[in-house]
N, C-alpha and C. Protein backbone atom coordinates (compact mmCIF):
# COMPACT_ATOMS: atom_id res chain seq x y z
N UNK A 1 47.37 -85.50 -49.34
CA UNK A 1 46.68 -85.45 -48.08
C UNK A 1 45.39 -86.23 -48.20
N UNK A 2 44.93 -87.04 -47.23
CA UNK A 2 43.82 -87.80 -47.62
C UNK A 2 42.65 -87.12 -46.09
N UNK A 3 41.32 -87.41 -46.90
CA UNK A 3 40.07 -87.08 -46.24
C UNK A 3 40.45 -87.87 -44.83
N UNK A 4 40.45 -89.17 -44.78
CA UNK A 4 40.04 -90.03 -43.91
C UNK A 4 41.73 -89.97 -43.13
N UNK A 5 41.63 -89.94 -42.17
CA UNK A 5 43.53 -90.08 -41.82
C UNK A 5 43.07 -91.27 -40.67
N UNK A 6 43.75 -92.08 -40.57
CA UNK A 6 43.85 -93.12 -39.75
C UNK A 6 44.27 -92.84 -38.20
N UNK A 7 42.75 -93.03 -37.37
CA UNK A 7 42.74 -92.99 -36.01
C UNK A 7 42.62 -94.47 -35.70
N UNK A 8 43.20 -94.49 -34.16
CA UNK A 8 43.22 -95.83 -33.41
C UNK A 8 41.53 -96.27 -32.71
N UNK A 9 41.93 -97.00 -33.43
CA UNK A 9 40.10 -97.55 -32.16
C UNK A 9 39.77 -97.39 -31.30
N UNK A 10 38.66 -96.81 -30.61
CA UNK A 10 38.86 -96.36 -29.29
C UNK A 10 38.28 -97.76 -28.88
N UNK A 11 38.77 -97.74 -27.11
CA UNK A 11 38.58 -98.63 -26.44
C UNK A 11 36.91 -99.27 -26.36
N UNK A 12 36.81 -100.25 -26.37
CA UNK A 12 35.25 -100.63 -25.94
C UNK A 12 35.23 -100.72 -24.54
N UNK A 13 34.75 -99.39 -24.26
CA UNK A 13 34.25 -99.14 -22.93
C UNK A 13 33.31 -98.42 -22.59
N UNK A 14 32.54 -98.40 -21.93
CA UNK A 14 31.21 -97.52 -21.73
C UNK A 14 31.25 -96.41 -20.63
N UNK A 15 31.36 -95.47 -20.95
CA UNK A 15 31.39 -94.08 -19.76
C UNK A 15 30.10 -93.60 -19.70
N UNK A 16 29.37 -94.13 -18.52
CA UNK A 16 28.26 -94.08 -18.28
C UNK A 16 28.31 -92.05 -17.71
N UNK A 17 29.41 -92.16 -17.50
CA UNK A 17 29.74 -90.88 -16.63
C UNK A 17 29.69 -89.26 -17.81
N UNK A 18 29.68 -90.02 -19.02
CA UNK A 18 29.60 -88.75 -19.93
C UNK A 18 28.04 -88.34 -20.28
N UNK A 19 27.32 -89.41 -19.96
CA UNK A 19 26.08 -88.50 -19.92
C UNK A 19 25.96 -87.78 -18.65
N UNK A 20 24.71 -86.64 -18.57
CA UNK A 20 24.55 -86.32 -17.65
C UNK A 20 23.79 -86.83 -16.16
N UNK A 21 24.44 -86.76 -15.26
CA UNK A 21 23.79 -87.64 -14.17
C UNK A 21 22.15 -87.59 -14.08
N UNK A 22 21.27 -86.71 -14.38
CA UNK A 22 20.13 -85.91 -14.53
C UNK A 22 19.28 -87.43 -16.23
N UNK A 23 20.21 -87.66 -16.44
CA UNK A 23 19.65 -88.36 -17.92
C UNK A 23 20.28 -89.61 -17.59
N UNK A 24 21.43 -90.42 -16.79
CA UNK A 24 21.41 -91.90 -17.12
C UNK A 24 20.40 -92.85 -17.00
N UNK A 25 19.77 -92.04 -16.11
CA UNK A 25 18.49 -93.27 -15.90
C UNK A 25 17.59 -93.57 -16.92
N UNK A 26 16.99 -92.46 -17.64
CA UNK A 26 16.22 -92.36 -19.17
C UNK A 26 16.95 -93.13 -19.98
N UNK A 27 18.34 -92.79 -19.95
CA UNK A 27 18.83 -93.19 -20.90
C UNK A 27 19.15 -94.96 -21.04
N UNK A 28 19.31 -95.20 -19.69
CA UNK A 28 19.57 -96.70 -19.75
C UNK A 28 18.22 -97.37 -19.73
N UNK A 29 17.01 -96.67 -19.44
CA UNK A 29 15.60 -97.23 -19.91
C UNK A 29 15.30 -97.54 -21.34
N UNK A 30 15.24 -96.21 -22.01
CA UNK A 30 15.52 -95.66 -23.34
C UNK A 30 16.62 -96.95 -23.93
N UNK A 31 17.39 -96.86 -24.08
CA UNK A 31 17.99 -97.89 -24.59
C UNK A 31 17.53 -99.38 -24.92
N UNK A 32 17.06 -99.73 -23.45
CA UNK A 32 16.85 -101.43 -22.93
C UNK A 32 15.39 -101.06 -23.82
N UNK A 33 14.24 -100.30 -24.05
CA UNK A 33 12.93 -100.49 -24.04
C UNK A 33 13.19 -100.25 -26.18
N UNK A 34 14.30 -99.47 -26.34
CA UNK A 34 14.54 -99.44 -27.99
C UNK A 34 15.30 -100.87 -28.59
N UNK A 35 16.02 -101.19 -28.18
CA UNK A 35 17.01 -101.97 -28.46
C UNK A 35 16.13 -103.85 -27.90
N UNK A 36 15.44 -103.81 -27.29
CA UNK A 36 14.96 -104.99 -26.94
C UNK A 36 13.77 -105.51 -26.69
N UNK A 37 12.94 -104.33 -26.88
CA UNK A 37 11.36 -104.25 -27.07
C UNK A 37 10.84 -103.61 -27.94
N UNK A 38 11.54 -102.55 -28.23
CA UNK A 38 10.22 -101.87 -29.20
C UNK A 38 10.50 -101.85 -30.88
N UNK A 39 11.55 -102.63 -31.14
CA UNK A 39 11.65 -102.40 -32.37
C UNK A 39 10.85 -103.70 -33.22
N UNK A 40 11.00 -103.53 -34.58
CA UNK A 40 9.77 -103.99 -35.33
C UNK A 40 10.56 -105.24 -35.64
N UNK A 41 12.01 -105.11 -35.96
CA UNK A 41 12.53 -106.06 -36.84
C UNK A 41 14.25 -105.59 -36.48
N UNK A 42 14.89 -106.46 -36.43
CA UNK A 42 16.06 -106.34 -36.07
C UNK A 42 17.51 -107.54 -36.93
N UNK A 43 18.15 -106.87 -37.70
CA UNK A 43 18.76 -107.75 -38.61
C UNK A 43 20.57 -107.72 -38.06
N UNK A 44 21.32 -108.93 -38.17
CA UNK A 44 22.41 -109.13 -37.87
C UNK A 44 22.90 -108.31 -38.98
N UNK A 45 24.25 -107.51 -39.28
CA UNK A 45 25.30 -107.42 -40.49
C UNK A 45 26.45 -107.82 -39.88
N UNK A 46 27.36 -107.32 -41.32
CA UNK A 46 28.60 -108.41 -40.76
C UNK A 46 29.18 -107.30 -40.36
N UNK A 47 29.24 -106.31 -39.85
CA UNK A 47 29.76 -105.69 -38.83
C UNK A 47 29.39 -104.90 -37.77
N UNK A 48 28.06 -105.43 -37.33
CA UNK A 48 27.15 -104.87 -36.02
C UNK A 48 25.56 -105.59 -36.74
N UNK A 49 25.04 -104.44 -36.17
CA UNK A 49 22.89 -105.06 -35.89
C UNK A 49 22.45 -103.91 -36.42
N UNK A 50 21.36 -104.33 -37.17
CA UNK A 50 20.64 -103.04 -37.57
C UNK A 50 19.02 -102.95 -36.86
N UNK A 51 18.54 -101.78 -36.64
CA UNK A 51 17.00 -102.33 -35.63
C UNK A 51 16.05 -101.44 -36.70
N UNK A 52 14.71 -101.81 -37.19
CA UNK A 52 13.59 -101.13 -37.93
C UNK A 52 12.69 -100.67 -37.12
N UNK A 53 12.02 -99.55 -36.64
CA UNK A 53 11.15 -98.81 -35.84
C UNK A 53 10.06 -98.12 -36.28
N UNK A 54 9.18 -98.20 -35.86
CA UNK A 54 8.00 -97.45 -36.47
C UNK A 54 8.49 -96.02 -36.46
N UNK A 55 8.01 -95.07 -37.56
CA UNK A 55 8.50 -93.62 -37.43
C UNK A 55 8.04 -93.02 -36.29
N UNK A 56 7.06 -92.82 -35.94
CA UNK A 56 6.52 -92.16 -34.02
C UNK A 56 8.28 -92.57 -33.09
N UNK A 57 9.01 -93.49 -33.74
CA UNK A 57 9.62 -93.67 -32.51
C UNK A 57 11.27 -92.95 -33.03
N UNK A 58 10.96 -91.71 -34.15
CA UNK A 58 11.82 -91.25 -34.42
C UNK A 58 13.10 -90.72 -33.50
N UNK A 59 12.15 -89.96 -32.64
CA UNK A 59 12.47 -88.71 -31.64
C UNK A 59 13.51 -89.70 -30.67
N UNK A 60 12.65 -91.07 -30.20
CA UNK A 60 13.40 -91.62 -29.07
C UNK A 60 14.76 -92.15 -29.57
N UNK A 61 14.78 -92.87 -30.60
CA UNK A 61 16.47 -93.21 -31.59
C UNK A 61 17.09 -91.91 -31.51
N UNK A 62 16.41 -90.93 -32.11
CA UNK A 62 17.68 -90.00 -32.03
C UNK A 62 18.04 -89.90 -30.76
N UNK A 63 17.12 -89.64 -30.18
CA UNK A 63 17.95 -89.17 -28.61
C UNK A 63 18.87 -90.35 -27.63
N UNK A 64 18.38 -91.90 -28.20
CA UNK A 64 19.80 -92.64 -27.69
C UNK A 64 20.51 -92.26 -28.24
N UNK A 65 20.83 -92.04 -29.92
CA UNK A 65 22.13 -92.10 -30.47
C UNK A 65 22.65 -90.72 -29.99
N UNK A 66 21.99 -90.17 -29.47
CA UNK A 66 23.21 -88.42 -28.74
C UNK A 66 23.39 -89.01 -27.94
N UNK A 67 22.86 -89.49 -26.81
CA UNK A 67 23.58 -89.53 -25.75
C UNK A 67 24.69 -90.76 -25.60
N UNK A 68 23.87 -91.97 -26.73
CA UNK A 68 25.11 -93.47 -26.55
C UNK A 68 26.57 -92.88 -27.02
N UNK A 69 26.40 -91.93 -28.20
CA UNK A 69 27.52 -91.84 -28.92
C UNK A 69 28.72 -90.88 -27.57
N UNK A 70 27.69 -90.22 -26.17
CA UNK A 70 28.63 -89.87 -25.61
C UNK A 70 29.56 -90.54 -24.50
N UNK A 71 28.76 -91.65 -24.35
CA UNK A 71 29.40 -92.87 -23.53
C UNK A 71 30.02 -94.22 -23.94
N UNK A 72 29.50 -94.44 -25.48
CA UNK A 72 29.84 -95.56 -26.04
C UNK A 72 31.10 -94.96 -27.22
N UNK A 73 31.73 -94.14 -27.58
CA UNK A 73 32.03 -93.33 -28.45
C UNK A 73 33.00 -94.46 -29.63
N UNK A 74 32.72 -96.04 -29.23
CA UNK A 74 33.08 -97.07 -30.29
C UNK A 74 32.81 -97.50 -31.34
N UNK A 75 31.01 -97.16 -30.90
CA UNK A 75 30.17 -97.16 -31.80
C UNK A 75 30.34 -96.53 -33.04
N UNK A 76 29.69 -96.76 -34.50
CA UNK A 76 29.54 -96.12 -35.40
C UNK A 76 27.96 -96.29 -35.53
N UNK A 77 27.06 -94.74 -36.17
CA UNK A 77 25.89 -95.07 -35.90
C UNK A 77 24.93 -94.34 -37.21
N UNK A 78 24.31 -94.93 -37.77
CA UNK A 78 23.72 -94.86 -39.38
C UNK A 78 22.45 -94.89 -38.64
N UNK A 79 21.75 -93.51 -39.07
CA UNK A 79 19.64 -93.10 -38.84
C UNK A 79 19.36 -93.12 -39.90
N UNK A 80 18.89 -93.55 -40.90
CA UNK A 80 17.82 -93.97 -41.50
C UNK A 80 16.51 -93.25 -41.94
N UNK A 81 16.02 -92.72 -42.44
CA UNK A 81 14.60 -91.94 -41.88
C UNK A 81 13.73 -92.31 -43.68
N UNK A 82 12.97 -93.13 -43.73
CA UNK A 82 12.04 -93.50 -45.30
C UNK A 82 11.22 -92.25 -44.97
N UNK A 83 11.01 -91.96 -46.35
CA UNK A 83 10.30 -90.79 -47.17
C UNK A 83 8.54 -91.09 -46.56
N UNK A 84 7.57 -90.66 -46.43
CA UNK A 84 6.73 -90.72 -46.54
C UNK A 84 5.78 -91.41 -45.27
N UNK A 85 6.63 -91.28 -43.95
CA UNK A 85 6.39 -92.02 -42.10
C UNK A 85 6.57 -93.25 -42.63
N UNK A 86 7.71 -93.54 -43.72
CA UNK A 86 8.17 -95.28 -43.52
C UNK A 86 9.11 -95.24 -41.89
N UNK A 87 9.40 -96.45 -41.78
CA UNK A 87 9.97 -96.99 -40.85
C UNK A 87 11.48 -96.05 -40.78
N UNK A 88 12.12 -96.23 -39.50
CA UNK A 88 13.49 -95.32 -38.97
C UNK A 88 14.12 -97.08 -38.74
N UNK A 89 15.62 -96.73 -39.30
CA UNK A 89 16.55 -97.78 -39.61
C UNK A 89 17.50 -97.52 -38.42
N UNK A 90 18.09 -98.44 -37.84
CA UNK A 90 19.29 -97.82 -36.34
C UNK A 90 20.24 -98.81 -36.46
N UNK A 91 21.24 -98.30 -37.60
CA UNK A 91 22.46 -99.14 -37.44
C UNK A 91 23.56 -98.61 -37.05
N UNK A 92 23.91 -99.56 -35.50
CA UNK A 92 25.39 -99.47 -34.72
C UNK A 92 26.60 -100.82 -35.51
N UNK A 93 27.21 -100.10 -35.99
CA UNK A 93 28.47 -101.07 -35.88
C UNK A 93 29.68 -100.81 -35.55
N UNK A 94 30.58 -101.18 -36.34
CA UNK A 94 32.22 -101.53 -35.81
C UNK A 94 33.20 -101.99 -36.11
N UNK A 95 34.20 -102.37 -35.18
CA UNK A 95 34.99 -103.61 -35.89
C UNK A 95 34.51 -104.77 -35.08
N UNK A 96 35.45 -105.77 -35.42
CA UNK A 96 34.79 -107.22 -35.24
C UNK A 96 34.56 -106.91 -33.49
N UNK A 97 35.80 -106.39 -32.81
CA UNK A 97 35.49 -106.20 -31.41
C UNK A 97 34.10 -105.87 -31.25
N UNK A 98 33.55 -104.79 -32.01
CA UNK A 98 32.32 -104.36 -31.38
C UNK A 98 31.36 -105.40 -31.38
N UNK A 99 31.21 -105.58 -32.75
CA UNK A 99 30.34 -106.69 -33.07
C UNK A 99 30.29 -107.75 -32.26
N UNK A 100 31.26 -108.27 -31.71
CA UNK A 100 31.25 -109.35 -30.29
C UNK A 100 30.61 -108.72 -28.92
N UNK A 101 31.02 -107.56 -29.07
CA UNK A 101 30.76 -106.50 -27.57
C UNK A 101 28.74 -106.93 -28.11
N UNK A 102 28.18 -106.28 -29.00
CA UNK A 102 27.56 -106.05 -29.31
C UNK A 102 26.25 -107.55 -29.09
N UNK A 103 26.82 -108.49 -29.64
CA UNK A 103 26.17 -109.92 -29.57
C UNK A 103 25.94 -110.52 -28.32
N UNK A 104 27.13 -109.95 -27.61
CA UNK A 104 27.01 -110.52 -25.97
C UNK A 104 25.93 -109.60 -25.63
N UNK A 105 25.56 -108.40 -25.13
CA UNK A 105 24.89 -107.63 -24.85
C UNK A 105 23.57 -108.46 -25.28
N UNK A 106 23.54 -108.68 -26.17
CA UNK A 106 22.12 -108.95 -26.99
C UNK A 106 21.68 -110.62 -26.46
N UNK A 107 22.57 -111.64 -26.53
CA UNK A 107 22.71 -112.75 -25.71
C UNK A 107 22.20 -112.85 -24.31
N UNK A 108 23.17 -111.52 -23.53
CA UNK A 108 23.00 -111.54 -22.17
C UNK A 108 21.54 -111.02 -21.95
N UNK A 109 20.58 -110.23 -22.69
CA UNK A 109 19.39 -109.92 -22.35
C UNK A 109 18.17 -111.24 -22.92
N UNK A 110 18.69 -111.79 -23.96
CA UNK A 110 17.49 -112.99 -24.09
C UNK A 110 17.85 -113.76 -23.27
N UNK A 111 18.95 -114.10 -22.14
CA UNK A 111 19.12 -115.26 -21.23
C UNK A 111 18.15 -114.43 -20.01
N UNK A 112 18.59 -113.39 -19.65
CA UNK A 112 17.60 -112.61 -18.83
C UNK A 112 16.27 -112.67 -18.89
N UNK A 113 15.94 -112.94 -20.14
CA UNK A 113 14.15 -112.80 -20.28
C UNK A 113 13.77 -114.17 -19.91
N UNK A 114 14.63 -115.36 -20.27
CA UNK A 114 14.47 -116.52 -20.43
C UNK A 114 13.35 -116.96 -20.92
């Protein structure tokens, strides 16, 4: 019998509808203001992005990754936390699908900023 048993990928799709109606709006703020402004340093891997955050901005990572993981549920998602108020680490990855899902997203907002 093995630990890991082989599930199918779930779809890359976003159910905005599994958060609560009361929180999408935070949450899609929250997201756009973590993911594209406030982080310190942000590194490609070869199977998703990793983002570096000042520790103060502990509280707000965790609380995307509850709620993304209930709408994005494709995601795979690694917190980070250094010993001593070092920096909070936020790596989403995937399979290669995501990682494309993932680059466009990130594409489509630096064409936005222009």
């Amino acid at each position: 019998m093995s630990l890991h048993s082989e599930r199918p990928a779930p779809a890359i799709a976003c159910d905005l509808g599994a958060i609560a109606a009361g929180e999408r709006e935070a949450h899609q703020a929250r997201a756009a203001r973590l993911l594209f402004e406030s982080y310190q340093e942000r590194q490609e891997l070869p199977d998703g992005y990793a983002w570096r955050f000042d520790a103060e901005l502990y509280e707000e990572v965790a609380a995307y990754v509850a709620n993304e993981r209930r709408c994005c549920s494709f995601f795979t998602f690694a917190l980070e936390v250094a010993p001593g108020g070092g920096p909070v680490w936020l790596r989403v990855t995937g399979d290669a699908a995501v990682k494309a899902y993932l680059r466009s997203e990130l594409a489509a907002n630096e064409r936005a900023r222009g």
